[in-house]
N, C-alpha and C. Protein backbone atom coordinates (compact mmCIF):
# COMPACT_ATOMS: atom_id res chain seq x y z
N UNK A 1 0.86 -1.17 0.00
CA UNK A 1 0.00 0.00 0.00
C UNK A 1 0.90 1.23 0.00
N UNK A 2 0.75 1.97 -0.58
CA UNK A 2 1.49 3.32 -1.05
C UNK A 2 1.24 4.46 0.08
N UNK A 3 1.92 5.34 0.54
CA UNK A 3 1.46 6.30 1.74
C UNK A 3 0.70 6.95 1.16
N UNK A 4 -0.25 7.86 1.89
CA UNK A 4 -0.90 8.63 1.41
C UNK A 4 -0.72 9.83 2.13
N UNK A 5 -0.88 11.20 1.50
CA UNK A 5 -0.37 12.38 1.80
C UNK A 5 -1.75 13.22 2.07
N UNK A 6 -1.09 14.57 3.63
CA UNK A 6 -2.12 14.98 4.14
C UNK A 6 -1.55 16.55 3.72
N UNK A 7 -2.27 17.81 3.65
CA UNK A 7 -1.88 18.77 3.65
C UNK A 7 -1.16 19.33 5.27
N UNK A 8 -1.77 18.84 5.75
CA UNK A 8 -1.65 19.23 7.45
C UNK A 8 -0.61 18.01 7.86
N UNK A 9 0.67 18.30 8.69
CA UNK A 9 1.17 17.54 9.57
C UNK A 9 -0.12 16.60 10.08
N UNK A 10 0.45 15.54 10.13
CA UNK A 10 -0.67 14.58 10.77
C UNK A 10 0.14 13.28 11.80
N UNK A 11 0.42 13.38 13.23
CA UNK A 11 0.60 12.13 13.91
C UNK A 11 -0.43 11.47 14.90
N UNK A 12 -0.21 10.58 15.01
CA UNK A 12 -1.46 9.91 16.33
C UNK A 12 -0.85 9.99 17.50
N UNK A 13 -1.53 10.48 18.83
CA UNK A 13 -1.13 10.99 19.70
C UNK A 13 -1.99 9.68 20.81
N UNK A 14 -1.50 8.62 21.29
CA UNK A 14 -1.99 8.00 22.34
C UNK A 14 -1.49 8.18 23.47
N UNK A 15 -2.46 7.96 23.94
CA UNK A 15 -2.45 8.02 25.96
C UNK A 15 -2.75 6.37 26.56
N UNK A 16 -1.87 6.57 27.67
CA UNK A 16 -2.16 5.35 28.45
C UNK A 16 -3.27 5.08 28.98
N UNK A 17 -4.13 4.02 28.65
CA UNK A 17 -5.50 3.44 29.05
C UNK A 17 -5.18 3.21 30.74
N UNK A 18 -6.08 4.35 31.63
CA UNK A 18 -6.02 4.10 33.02
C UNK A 18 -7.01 4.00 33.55
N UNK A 19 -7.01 2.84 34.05
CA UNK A 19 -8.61 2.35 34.77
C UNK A 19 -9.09 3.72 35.71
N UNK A 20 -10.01 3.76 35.70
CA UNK A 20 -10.88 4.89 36.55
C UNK A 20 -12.43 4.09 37.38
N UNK A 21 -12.80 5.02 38.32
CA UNK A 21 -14.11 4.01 39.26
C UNK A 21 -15.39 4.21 38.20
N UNK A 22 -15.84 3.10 37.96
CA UNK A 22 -17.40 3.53 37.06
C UNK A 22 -18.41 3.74 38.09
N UNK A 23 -19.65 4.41 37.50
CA UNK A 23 -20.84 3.74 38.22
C UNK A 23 -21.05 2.58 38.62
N UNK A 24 -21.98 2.66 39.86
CA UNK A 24 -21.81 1.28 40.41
C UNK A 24 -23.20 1.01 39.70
N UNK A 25 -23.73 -0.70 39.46
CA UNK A 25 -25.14 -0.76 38.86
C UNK A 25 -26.45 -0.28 39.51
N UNK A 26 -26.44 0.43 40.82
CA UNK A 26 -27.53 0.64 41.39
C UNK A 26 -27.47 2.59 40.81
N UNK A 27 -26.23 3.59 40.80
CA UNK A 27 -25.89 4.64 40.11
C UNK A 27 -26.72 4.44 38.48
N UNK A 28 -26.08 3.46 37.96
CA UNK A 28 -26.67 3.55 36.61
C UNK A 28 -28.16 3.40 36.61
N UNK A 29 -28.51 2.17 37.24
CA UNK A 29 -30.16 1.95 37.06
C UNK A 29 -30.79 3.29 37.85
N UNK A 30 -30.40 3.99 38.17
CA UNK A 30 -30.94 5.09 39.01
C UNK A 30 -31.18 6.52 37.99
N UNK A 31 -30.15 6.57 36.80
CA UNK A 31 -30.20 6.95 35.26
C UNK A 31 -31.28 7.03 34.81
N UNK A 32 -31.44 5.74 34.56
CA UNK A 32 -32.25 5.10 32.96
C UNK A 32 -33.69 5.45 33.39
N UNK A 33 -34.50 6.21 32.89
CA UNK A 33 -35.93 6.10 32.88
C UNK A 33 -36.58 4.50 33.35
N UNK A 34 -36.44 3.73 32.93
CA UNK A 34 -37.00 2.55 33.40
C UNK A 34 -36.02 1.57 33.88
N UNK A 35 -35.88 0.46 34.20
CA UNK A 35 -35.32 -0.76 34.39
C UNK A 35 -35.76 -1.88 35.12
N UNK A 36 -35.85 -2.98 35.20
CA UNK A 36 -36.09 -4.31 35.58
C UNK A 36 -35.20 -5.29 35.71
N UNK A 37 -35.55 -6.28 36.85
CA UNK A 37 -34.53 -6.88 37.20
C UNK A 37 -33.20 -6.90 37.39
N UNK A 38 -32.62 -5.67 37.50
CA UNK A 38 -31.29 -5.38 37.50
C UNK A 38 -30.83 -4.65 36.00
N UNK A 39 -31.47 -4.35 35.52
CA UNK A 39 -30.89 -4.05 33.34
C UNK A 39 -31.63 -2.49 33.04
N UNK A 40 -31.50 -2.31 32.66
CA UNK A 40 -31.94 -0.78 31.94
C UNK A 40 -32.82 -1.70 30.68
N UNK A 41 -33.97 -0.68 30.73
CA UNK A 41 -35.50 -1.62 30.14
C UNK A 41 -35.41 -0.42 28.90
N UNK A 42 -35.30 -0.79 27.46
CA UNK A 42 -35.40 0.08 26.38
C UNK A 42 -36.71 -0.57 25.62
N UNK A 43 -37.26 0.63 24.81
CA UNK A 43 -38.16 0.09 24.00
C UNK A 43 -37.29 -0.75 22.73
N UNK A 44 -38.33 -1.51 22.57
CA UNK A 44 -38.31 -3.09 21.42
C UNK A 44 -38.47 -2.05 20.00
N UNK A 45 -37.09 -2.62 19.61
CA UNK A 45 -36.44 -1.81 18.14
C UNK A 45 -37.08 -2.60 16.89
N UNK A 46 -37.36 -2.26 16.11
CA UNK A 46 -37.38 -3.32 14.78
C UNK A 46 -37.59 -2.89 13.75
């Protein structure tokens, strides 16, 4: 595959993936407009 050319300087700049605290599942279900049994309840797509 041949390089391909940008007008603009172009590099990829990554960062180290550092775990952080999430919501806990009672935070999230506390969110969502609805939920059941433990899950966040969405309307049926089709």
């Amino acid at each position: 595959v041949e390089p391909s050319y940008h007008v603009m300087p172009m590099s990829n700049v990554f960062r180290e993936d550092v775990p952080i605290a999430s919501l806990s599942q009672e935070e999230a279900l506390s969110n969502a407009p609805k939920n059941q049994d433990g899950f966040i309840k969405a309307p049926r797509m089709m």
